[in-house]
N, C-alpha and C. Protein backbone atom coordinates (compact mmCIF):
# COMPACT_ATOMS: atom_id res chain seq x y z
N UNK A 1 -11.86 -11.71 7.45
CA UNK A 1 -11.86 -10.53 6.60
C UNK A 1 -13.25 -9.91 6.59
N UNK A 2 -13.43 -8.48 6.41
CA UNK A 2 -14.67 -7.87 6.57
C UNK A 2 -15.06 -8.49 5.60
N UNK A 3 -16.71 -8.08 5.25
CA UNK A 3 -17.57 -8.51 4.47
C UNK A 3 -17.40 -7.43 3.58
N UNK A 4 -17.13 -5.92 3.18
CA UNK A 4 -16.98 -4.91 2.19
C UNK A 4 -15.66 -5.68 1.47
N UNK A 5 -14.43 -6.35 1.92
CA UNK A 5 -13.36 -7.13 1.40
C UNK A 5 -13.67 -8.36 0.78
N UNK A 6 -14.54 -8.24 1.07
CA UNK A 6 -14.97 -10.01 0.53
C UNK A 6 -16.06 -9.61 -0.67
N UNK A 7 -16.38 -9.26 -1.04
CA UNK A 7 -17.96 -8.57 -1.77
C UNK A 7 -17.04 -7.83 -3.26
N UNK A 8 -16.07 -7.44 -2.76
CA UNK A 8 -15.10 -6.77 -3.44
C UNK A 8 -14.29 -7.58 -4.42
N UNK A 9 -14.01 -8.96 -4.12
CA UNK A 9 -13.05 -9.55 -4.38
C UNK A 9 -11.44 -9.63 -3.75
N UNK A 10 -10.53 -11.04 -4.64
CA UNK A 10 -9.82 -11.05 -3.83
C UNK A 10 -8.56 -10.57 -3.67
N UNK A 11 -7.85 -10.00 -2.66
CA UNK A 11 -6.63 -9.27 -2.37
C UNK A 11 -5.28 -10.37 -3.16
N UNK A 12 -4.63 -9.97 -3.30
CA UNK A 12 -3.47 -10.62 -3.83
C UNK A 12 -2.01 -10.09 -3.71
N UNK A 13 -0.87 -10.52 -2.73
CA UNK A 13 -0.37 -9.88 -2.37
C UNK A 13 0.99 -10.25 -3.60
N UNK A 14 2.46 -9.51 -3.35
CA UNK A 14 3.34 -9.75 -4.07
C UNK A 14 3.86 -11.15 -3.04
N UNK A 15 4.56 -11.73 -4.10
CA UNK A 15 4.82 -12.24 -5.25
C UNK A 15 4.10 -12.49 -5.83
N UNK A 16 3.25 -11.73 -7.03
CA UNK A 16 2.19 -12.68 -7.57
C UNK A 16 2.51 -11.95 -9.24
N UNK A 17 2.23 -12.78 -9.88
CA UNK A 17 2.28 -12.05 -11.50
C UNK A 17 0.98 -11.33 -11.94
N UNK A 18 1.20 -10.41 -12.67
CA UNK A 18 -0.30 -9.82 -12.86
C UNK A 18 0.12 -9.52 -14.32
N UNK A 19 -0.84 -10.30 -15.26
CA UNK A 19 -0.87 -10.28 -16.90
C UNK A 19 -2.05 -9.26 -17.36
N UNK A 20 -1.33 -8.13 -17.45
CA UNK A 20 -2.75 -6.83 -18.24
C UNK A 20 -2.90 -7.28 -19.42
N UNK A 21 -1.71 -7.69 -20.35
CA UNK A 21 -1.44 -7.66 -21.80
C UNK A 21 -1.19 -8.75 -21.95
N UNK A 22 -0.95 -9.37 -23.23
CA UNK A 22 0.16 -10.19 -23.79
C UNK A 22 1.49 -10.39 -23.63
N UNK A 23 1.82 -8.97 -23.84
CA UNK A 23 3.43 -9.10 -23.84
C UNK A 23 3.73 -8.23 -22.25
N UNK A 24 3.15 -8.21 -21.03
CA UNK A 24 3.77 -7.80 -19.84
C UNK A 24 3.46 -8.65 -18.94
N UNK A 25 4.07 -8.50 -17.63
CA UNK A 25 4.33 -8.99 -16.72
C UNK A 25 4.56 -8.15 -15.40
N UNK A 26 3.58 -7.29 -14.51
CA UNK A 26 4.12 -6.66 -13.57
C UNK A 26 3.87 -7.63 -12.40
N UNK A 27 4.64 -6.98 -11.03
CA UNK A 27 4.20 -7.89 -10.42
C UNK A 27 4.45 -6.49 -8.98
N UNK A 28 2.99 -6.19 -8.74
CA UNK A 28 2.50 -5.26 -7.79
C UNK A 28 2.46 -5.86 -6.43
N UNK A 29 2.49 -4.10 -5.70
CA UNK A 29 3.00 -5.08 -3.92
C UNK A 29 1.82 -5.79 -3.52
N UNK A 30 0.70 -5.65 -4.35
CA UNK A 30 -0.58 -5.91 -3.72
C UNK A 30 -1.59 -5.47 -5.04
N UNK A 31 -3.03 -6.43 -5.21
CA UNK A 31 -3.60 -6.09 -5.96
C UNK A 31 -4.93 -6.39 -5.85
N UNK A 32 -6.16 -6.28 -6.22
CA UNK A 32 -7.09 -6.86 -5.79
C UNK A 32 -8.11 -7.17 -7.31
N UNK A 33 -8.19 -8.57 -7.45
CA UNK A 33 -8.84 -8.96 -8.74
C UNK A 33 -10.79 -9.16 -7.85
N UNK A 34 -11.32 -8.32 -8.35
CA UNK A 34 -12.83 -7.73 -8.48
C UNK A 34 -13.65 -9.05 -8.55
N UNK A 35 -14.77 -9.73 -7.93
CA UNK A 35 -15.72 -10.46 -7.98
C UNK A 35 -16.28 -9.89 -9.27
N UNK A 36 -16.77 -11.03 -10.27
CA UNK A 36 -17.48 -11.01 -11.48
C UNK A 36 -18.27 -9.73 -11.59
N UNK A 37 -19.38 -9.54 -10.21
CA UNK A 37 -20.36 -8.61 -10.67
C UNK A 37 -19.51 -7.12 -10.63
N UNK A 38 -18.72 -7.29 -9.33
CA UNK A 38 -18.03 -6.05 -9.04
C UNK A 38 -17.09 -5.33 -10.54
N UNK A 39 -16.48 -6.45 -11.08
CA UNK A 39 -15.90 -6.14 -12.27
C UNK A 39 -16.87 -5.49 -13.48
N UNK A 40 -18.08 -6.31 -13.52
CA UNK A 40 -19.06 -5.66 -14.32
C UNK A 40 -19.45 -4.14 -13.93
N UNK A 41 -19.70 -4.17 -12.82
CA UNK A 41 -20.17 -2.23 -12.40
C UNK A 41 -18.73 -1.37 -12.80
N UNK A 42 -17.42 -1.77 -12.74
CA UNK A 42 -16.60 -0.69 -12.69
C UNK A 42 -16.26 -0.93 -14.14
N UNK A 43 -16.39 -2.32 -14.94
CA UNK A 43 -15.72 -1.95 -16.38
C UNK A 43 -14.37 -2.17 -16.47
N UNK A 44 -13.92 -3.08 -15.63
CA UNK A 44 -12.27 -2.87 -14.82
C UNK A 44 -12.02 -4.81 -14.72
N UNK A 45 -11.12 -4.72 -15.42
CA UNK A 45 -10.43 -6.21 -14.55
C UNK A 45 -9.74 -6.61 -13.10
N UNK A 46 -9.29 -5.51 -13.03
CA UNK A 46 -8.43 -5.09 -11.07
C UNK A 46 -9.21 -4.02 -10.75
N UNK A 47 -10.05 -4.44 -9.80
CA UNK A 47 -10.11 -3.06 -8.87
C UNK A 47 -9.18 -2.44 -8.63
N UNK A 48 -8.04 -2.72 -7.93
CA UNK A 48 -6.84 -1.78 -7.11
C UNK A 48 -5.77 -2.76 -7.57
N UNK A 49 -5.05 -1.55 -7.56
CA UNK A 49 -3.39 -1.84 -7.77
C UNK A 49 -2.77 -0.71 -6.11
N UNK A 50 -1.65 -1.10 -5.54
CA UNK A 50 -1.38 -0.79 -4.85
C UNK A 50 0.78 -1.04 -4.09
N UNK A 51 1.01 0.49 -4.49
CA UNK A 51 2.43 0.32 -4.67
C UNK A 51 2.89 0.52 -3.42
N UNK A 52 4.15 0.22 -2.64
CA UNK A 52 4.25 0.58 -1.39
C UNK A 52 5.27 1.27 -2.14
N UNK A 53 5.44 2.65 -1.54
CA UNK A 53 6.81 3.71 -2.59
C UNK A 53 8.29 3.28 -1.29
N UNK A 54 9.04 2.82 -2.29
CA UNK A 54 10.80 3.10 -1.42
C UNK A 54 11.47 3.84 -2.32
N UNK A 55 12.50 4.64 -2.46
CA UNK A 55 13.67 5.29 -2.74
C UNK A 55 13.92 4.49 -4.28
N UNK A 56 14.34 3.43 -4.50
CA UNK A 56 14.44 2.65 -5.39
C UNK A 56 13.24 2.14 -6.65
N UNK A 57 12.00 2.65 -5.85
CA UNK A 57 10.81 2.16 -6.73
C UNK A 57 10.70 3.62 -7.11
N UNK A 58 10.93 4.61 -6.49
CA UNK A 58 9.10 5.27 -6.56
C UNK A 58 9.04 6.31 -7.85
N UNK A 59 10.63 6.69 -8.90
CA UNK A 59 10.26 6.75 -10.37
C UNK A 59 9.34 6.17 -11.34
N UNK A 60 9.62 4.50 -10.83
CA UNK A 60 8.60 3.89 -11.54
C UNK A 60 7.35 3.63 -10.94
N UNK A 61 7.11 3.84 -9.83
CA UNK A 61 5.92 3.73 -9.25
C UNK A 61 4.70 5.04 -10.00
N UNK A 62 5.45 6.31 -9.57
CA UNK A 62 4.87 7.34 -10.09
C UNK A 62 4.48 7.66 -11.22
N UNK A 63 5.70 7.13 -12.57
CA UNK A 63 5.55 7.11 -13.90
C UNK A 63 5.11 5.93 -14.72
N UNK A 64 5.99 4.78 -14.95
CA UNK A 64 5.71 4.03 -16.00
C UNK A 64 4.82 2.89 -15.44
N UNK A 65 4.42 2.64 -13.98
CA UNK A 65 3.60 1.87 -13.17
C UNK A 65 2.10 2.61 -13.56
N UNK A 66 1.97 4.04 -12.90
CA UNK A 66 0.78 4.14 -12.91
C UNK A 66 0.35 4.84 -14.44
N UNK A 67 0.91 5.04 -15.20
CA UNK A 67 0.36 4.61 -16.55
C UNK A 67 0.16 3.69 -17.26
N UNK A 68 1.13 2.31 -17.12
CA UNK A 68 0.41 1.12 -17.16
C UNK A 68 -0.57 0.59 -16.86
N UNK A 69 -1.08 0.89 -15.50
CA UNK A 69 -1.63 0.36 -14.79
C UNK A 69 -3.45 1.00 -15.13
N UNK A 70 -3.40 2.00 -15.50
CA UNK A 70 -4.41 2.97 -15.22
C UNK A 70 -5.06 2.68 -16.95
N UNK A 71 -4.16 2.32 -18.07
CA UNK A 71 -4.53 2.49 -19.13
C UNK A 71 -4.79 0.87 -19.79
N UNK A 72 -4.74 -0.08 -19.02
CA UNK A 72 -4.63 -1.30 -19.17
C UNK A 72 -5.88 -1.76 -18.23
N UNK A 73 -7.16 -1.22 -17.57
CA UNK A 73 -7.84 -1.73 -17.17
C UNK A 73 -8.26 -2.16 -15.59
N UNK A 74 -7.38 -1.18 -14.48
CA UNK A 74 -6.94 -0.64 -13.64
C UNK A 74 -7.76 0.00 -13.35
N UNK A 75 -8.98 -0.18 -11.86
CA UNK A 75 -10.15 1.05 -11.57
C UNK A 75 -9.12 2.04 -10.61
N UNK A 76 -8.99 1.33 -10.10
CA UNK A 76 -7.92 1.93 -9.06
C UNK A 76 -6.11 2.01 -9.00
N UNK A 77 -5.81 2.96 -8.49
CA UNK A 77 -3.87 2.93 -8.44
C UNK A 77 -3.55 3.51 -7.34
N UNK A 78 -3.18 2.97 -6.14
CA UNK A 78 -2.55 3.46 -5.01
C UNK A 78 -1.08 3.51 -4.74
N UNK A 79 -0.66 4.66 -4.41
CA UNK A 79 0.81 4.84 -3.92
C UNK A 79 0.86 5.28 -2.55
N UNK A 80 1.54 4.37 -1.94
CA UNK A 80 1.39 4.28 -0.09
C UNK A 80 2.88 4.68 -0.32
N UNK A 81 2.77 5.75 0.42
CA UNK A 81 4.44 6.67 1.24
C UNK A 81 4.22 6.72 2.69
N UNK A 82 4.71 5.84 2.74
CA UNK A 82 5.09 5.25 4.48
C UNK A 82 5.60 6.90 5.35
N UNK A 83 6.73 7.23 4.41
CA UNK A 83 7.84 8.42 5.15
C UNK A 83 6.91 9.48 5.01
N UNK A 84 5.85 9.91 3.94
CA UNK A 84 5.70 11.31 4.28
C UNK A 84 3.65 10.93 5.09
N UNK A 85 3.33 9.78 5.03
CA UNK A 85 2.39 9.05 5.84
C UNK A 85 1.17 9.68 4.94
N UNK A 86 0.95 9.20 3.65
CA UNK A 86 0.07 9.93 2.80
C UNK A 86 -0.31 8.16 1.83
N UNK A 87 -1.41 8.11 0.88
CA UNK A 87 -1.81 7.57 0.04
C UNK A 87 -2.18 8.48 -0.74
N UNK A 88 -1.66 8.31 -2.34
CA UNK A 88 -1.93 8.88 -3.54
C UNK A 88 -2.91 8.25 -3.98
N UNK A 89 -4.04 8.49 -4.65
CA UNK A 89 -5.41 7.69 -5.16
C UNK A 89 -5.29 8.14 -7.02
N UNK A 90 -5.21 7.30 -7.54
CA UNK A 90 -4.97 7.80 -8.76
C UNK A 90 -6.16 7.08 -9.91
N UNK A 91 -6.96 7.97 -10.79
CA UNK A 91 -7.89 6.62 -11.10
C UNK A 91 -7.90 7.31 -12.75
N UNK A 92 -8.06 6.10 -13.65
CA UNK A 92 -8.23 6.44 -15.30
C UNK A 92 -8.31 8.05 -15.31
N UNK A 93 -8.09 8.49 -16.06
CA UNK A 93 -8.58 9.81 -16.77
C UNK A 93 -8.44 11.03 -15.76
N UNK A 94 -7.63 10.54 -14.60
CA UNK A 94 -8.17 11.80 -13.20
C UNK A 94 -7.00 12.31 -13.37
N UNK A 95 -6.20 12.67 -14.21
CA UNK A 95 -4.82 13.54 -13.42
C UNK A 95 -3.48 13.35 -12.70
N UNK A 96 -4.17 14.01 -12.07
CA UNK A 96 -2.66 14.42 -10.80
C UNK A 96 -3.11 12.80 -9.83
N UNK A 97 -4.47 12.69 -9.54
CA UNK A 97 -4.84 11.95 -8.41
C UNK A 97 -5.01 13.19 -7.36
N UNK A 98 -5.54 11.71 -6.22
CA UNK A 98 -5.42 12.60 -5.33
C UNK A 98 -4.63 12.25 -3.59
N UNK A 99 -3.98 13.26 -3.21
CA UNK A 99 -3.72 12.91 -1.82
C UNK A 99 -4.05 12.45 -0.31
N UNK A 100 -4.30 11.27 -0.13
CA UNK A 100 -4.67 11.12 1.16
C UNK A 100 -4.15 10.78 2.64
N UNK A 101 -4.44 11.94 3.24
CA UNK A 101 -3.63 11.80 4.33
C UNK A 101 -4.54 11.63 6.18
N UNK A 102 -6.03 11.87 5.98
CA UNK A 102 -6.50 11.08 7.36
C UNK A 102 -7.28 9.91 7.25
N UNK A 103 -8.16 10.06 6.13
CA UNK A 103 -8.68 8.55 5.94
C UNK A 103 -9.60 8.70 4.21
N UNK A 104 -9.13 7.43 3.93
CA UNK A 104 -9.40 7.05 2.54
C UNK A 104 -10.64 5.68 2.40
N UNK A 105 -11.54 6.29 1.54
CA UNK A 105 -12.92 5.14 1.42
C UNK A 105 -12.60 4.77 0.29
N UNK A 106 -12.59 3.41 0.04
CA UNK A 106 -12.53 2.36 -0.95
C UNK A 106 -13.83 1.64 -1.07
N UNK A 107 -14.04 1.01 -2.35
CA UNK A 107 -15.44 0.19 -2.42
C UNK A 107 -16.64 1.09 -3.06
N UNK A 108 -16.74 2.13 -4.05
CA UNK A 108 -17.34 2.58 -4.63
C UNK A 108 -19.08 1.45 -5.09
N UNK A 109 -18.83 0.15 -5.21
CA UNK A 109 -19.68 -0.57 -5.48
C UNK A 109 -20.62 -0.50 -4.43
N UNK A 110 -20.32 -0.85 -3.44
CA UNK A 110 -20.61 -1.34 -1.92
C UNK A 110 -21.36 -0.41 -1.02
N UNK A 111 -22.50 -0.74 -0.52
CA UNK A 111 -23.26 0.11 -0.01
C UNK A 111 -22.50 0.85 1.23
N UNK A 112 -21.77 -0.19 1.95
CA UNK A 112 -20.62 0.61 3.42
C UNK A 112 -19.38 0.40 2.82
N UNK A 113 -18.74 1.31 2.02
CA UNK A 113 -17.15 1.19 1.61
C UNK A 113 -16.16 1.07 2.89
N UNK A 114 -15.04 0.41 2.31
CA UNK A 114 -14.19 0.20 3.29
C UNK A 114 -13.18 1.51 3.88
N UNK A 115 -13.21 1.81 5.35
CA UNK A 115 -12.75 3.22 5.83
C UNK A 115 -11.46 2.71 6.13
N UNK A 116 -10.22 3.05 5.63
CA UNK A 116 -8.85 3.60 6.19
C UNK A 116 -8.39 4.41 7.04
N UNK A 117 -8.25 4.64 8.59
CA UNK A 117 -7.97 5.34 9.35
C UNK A 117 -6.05 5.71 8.88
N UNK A 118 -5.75 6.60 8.07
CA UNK A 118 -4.70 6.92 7.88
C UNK A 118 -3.43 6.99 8.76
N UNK A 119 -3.31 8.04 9.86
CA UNK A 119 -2.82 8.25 10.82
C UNK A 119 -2.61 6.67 11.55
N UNK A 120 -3.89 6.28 12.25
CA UNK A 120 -3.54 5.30 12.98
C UNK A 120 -2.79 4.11 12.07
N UNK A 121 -2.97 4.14 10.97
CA UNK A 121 -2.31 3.19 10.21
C UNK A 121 -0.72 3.22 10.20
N UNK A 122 -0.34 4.15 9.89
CA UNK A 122 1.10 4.74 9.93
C UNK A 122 1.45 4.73 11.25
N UNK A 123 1.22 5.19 12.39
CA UNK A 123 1.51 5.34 13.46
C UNK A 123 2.01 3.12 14.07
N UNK A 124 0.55 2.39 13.27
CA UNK A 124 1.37 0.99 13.53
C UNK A 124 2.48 0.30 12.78
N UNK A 125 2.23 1.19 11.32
CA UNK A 125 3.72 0.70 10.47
C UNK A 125 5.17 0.99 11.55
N UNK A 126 4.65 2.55 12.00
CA UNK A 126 6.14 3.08 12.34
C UNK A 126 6.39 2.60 13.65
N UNK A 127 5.90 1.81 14.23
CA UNK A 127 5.62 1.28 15.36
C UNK A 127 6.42 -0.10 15.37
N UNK A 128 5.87 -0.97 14.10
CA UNK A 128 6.42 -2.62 13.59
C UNK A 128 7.88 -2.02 13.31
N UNK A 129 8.49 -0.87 12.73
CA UNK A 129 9.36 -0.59 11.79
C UNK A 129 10.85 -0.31 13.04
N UNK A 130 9.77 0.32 14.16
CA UNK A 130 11.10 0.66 15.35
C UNK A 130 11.42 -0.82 15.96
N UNK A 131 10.30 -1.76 16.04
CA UNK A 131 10.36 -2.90 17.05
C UNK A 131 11.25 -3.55 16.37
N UNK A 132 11.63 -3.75 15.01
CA UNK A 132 12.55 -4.22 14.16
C UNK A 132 13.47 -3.71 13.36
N UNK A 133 13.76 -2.58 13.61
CA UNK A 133 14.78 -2.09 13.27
C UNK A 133 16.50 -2.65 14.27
N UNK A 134 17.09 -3.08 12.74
CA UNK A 134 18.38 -4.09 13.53
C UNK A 134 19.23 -2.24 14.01
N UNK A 135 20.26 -3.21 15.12
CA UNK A 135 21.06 -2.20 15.92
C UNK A 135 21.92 -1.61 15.20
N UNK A 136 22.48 -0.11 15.43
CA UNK A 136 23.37 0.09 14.79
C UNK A 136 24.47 -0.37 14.50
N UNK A 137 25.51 -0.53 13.62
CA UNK A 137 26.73 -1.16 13.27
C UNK A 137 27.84 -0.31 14.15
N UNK A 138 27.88 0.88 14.31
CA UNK A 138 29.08 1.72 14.83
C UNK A 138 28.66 1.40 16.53
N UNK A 139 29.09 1.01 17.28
CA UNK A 139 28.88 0.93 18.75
C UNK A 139 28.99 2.02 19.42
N UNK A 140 29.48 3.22 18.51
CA UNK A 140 29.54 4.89 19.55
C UNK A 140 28.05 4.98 19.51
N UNK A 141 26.77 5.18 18.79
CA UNK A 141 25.76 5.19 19.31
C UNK A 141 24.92 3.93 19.98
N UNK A 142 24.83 2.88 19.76
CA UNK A 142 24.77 2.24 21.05
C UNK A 142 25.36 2.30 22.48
N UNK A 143 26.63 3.17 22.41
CA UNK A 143 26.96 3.10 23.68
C UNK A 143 26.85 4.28 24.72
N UNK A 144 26.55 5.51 23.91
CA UNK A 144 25.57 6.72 24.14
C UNK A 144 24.35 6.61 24.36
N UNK A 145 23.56 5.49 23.93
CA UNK A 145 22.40 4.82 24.67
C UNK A 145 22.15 4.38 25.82
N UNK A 146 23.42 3.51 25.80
CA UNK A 146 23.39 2.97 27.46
C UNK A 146 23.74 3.74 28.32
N UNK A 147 24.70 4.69 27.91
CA UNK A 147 25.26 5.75 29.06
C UNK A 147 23.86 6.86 29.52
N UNK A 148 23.02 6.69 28.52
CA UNK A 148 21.83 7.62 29.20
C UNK A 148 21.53 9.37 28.16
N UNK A 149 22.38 8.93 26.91
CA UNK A 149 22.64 9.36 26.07
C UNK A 149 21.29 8.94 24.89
N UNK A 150 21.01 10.36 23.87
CA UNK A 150 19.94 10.13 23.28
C UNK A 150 19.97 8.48 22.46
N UNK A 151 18.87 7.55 22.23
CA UNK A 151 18.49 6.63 21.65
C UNK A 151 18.98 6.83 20.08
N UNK A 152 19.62 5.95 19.17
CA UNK A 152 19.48 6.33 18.05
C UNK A 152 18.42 6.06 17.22
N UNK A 153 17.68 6.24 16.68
CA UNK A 153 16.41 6.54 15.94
C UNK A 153 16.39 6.01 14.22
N UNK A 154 16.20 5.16 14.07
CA UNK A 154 15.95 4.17 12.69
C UNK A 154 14.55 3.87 12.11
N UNK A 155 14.21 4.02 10.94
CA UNK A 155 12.72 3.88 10.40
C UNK A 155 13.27 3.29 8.94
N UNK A 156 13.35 2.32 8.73
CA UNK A 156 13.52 2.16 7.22
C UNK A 156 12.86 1.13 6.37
N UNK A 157 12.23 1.81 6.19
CA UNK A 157 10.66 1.21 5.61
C UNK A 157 10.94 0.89 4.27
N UNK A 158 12.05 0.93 3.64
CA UNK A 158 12.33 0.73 2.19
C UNK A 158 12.32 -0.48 2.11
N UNK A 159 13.05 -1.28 3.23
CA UNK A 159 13.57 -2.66 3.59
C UNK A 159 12.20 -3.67 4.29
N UNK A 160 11.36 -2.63 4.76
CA UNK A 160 10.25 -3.83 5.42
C UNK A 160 9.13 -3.71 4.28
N UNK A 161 8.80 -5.19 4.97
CA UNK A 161 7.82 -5.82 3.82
C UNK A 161 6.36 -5.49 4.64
N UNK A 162 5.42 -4.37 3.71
CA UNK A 162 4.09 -4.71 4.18
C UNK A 162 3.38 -5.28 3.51
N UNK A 163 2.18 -5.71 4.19
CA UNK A 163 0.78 -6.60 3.34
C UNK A 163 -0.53 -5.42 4.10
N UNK A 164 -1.50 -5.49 2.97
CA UNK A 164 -2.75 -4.68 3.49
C UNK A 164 -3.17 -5.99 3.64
N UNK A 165 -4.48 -5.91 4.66
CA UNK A 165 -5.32 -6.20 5.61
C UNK A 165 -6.37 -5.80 6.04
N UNK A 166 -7.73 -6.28 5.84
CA UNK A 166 -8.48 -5.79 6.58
C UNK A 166 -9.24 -6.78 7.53
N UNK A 167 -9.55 -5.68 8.49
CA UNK A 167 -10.05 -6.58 9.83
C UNK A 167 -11.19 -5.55 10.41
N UNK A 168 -12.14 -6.30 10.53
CA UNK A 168 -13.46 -5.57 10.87
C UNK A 168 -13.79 -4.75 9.85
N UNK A 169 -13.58 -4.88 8.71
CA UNK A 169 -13.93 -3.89 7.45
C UNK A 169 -13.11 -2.66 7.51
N UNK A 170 -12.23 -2.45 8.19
CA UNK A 170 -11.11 -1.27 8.69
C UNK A 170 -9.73 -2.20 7.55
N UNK A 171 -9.13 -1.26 6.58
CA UNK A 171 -8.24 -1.63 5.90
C UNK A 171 -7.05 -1.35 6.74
N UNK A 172 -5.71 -2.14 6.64
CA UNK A 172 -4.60 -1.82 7.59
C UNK A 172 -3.33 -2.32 6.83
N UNK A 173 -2.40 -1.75 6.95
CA UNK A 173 -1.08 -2.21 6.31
C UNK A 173 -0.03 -2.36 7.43
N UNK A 174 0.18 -3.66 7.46
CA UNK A 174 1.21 -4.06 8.70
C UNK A 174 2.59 -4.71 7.78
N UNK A 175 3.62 -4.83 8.82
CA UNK A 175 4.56 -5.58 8.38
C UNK A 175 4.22 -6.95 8.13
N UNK A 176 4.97 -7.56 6.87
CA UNK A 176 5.14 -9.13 6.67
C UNK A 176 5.70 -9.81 7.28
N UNK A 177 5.16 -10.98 8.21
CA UNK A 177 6.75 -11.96 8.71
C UNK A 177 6.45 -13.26 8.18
């Protein structure tokens, strides 16, 4: 793991419980609990919280997540949309947030913050997402495939599991196996 990831504190992926309060219990796709000093500069118990959005989450991702999250001690709140290939950056007191769609710097503490190449990131999700995408069930488009007939075309990222990663201080979100 880079050294800006490590300096930072440590990543924590889901399944994991994360106790803001007394009485809750979320349990985020990914989170990152802040080294002592790092926690001291931001005033924050989690650096980052970090949602991967599907169809099924992303009401609560958008609403009752990142107001939890943001008002409970939360420096950071990320919403990763695989389908429209964007990260939402959302932080205490900021609003709307903001949209990121070529590359996102993390690590405000840290003299070299950690760079997110956006694009290329997405481009390897959607990449893991075709190599495993199971075959269709109806055999008329599989068999329009073989005949030389267009490919049928599957991305369903609701169903795959990612983990962030960083490698060479470059943050990355790949599939789980």
């Amino acid at each position: 793991l880079g050294d800006v990831y490590k300096r930072q504190g440590e990543l924590v992926p889901s399944p994991a419980d994360l106790a803001l309060t007394s009485d809750s219990i979320m349990q985020p796709d990914l989170f990152v609990v802040p080294t002592e000093s790092v926690a001291s500069a931001l005033g924050a118990t989690i650096s980052l919280v970090i949602e991967v959005l599907s169809p099924a989450t992303e009401r609560t991702d958008r609403g009752i997540k990142r107001e939890f999250y943001l008002s409970h001690g939360v420096a950071e709140y990320w919403i990763v949309d695989a389908d429209a290939r964007t990260v939402e950056r959302f932080l205490p007191g900021g609003g709307q947030g903001t949209v990121h769609r070529e590359e996102l710097l993390w690590g405000a503490t840290t003299a070299a913050p950690l760079r997110i190449d956006l694009p290329a990131l997405f481009d390897r999700v959607e990449a893991a997402a075709r190599a495993t995408a199971p075959l269709p069930a109806d055999p008329a488009p599989a068999a329009a495939a073989v005949a030389g007939g267009p490919a049928p075309q599957r991305v369903a990222f609701e169903r795959l599991e990612l983990r962030f990663v960083i490698r060479d201080g470059i943050g990355e979100i790949e599939r789980y196996e």
